[in-house]
C-alpha atoms as a PDB file:
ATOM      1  CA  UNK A   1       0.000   0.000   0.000  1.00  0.00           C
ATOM      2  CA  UNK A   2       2.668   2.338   1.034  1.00  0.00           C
ATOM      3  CA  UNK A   3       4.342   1.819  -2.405  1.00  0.00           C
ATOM      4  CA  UNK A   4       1.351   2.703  -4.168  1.00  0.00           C
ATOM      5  CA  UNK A   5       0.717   6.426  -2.307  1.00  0.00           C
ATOM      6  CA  UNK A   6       3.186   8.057  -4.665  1.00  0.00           C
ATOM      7  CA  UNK A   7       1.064   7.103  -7.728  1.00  0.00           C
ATOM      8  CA  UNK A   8      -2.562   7.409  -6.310  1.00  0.00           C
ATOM      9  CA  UNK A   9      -1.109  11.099  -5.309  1.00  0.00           C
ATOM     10  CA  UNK A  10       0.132  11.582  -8.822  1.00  0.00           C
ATOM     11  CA  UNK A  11      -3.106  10.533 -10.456  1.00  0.00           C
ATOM     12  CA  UNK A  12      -4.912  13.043  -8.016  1.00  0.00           C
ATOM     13  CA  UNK A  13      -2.969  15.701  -9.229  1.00  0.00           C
ATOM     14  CA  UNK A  14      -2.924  15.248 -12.407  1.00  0.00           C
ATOM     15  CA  UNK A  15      -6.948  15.343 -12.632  1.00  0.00           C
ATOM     16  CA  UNK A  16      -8.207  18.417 -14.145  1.00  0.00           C
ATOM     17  CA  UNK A  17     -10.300  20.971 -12.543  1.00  0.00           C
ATOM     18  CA  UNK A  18     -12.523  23.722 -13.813  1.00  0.00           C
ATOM     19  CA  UNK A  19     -13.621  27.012 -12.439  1.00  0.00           C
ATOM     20  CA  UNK A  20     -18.367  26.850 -12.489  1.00  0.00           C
ATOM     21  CA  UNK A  21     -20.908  28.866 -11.137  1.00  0.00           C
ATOM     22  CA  UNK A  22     -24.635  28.430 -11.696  1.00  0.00           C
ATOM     23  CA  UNK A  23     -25.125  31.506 -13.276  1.00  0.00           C
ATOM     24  CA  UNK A  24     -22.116  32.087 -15.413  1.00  0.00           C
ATOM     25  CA  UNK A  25     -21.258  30.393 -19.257  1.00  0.00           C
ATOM     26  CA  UNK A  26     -17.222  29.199 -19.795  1.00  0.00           C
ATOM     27  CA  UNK A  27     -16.790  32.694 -21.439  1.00  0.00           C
ATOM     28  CA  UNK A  28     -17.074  34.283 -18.497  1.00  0.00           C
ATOM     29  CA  UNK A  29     -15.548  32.148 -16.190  1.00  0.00           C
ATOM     30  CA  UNK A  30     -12.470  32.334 -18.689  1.00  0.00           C
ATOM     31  CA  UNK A  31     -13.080  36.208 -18.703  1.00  0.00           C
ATOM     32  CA  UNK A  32     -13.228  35.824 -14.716  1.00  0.00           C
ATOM     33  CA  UNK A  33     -10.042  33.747 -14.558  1.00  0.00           C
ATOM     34  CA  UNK A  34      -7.973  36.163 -16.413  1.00  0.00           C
ATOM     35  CA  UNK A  35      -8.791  38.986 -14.427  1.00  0.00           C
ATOM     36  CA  UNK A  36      -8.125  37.272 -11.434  1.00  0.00           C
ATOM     37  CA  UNK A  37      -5.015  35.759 -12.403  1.00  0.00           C
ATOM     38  CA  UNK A  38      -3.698  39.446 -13.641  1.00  0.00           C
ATOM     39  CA  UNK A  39      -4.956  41.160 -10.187  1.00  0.00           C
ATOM     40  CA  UNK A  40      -3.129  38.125  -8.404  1.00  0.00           C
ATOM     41  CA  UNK A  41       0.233  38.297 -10.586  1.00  0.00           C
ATOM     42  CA  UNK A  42       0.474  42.091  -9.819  1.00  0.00           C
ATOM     43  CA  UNK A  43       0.276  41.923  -6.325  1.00  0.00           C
ATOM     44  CA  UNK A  44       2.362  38.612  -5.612  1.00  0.00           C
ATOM     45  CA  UNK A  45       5.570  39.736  -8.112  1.00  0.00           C
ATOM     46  CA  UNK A  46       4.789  43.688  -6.325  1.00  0.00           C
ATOM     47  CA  UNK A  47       5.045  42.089  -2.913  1.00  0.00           C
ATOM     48  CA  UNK A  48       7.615  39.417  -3.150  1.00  0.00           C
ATOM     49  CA  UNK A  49      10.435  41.737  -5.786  1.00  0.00           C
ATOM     50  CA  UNK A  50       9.611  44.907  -3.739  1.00  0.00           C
ATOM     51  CA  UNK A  51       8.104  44.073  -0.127  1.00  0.00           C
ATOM     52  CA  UNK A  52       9.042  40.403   0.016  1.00  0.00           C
ATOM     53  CA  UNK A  53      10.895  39.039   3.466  1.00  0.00           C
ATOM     54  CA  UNK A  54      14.716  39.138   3.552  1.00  0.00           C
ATOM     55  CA  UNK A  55      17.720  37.042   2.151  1.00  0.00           C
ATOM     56  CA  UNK A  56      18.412  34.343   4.719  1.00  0.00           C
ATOM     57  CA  UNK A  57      19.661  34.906   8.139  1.00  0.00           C
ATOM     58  CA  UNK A  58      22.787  32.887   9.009  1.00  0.00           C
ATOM     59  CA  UNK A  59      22.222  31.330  12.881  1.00  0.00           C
ATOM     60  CA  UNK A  60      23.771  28.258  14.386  1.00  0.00           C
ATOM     61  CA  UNK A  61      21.969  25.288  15.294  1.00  0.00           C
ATOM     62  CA  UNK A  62      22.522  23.075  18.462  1.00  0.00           C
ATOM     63  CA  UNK A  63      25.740  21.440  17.632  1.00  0.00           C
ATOM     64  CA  UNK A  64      27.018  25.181  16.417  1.00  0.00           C
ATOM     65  CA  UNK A  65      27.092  24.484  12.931  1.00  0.00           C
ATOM     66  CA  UNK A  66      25.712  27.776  10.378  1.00  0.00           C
ATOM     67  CA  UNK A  67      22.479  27.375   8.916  1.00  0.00           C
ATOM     68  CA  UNK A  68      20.920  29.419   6.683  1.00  0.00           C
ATOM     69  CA  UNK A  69      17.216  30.637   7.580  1.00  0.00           C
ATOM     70  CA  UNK A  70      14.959  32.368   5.440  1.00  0.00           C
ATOM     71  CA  UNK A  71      12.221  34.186   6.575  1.00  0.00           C
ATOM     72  CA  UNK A  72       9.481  33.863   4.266  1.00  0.00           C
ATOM     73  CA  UNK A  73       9.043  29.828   3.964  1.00  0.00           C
ATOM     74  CA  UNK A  74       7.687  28.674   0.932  1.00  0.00           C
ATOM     75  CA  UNK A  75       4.333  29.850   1.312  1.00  0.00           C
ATOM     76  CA  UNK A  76       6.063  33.269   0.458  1.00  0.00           C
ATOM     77  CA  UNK A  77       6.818  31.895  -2.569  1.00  0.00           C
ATOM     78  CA  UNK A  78       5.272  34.310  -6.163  1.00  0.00           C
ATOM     79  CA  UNK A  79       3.898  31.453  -7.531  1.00  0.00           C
ATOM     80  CA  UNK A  80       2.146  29.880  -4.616  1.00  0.00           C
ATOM     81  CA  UNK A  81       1.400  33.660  -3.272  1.00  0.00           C
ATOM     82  CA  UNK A  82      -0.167  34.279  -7.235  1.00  0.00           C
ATOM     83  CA  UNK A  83      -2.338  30.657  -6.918  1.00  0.00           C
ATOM     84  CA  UNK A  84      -3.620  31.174  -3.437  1.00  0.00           C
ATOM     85  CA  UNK A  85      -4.529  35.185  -4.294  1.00  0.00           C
ATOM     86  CA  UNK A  86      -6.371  33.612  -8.173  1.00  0.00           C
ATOM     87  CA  UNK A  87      -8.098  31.278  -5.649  1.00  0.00           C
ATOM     88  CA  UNK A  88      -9.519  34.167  -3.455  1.00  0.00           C
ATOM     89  CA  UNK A  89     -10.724  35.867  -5.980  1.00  0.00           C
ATOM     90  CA  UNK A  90     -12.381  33.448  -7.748  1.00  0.00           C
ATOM     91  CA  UNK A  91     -14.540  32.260  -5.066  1.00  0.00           C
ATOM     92  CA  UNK A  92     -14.911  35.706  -3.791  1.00  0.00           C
ATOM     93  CA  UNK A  93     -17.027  35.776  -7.377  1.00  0.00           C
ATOM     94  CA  UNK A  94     -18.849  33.279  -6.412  1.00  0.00           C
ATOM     95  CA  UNK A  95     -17.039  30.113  -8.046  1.00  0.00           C
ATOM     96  CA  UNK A  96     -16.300  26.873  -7.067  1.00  0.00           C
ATOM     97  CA  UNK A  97     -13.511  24.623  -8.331  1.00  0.00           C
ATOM     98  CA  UNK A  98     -14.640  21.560  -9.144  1.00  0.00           C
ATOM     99  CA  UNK A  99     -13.680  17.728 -11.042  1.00  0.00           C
ATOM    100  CA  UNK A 100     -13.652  18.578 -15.054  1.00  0.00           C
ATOM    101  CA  UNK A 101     -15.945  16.160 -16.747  1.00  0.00           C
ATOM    102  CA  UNK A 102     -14.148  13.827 -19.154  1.00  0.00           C
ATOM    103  CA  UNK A 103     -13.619  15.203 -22.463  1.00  0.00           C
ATOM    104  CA  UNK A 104     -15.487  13.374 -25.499  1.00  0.00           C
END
């Protein structure tokens, strides 16, 4: 079983999703998307090139070896800051992100 997570996980993410709301056609859920994902690439490149955390802070760990810290983790990351912001937004509009049907 425990050989077999790796793939099952795989399979997960490779399934593809799809922005839908009851009362809005693919046009404007594409029209929707792109504005969101523009609004959420400005502000996570603004933040993390102009307002973004430090570069990493040199401390010494129990056995008094350096180690390298950075600040931000990799939640601070552009991308993931850009995906989480498009996410917001989207369901702010009232959208939920669902299992794509199978193409035919």
């Amino acid at each position: 079983m425990r050989r077999a997570l790796p793939f099952v996980a795989l399979l997960v993410a490779c399934t593809p999703m799809q922005w839908v709301k009851d009362d809005a056609d693919a046009q404007q859920a594409r029209k929707d998307l792109g504005e969101c994902s523009r609004e959420a690439w400005l502000r996570s490149y603004d933040w993390s090139w102009g307002y973004g955390p430090p570069g990493p802070v040199v401390m010494r760990d129990a056995a008094g070896r350096p180690v390298a810290i950075y600040p931000g983790g990799p939640m601070s990351e552009p991308i993931v800051v850009e995906q989480r912001l498009t996410d917001f937004c989207m369901r702010a509009r009232g959208y939920r992100l669902i299992e794509a049907p199978p193409k035919k």
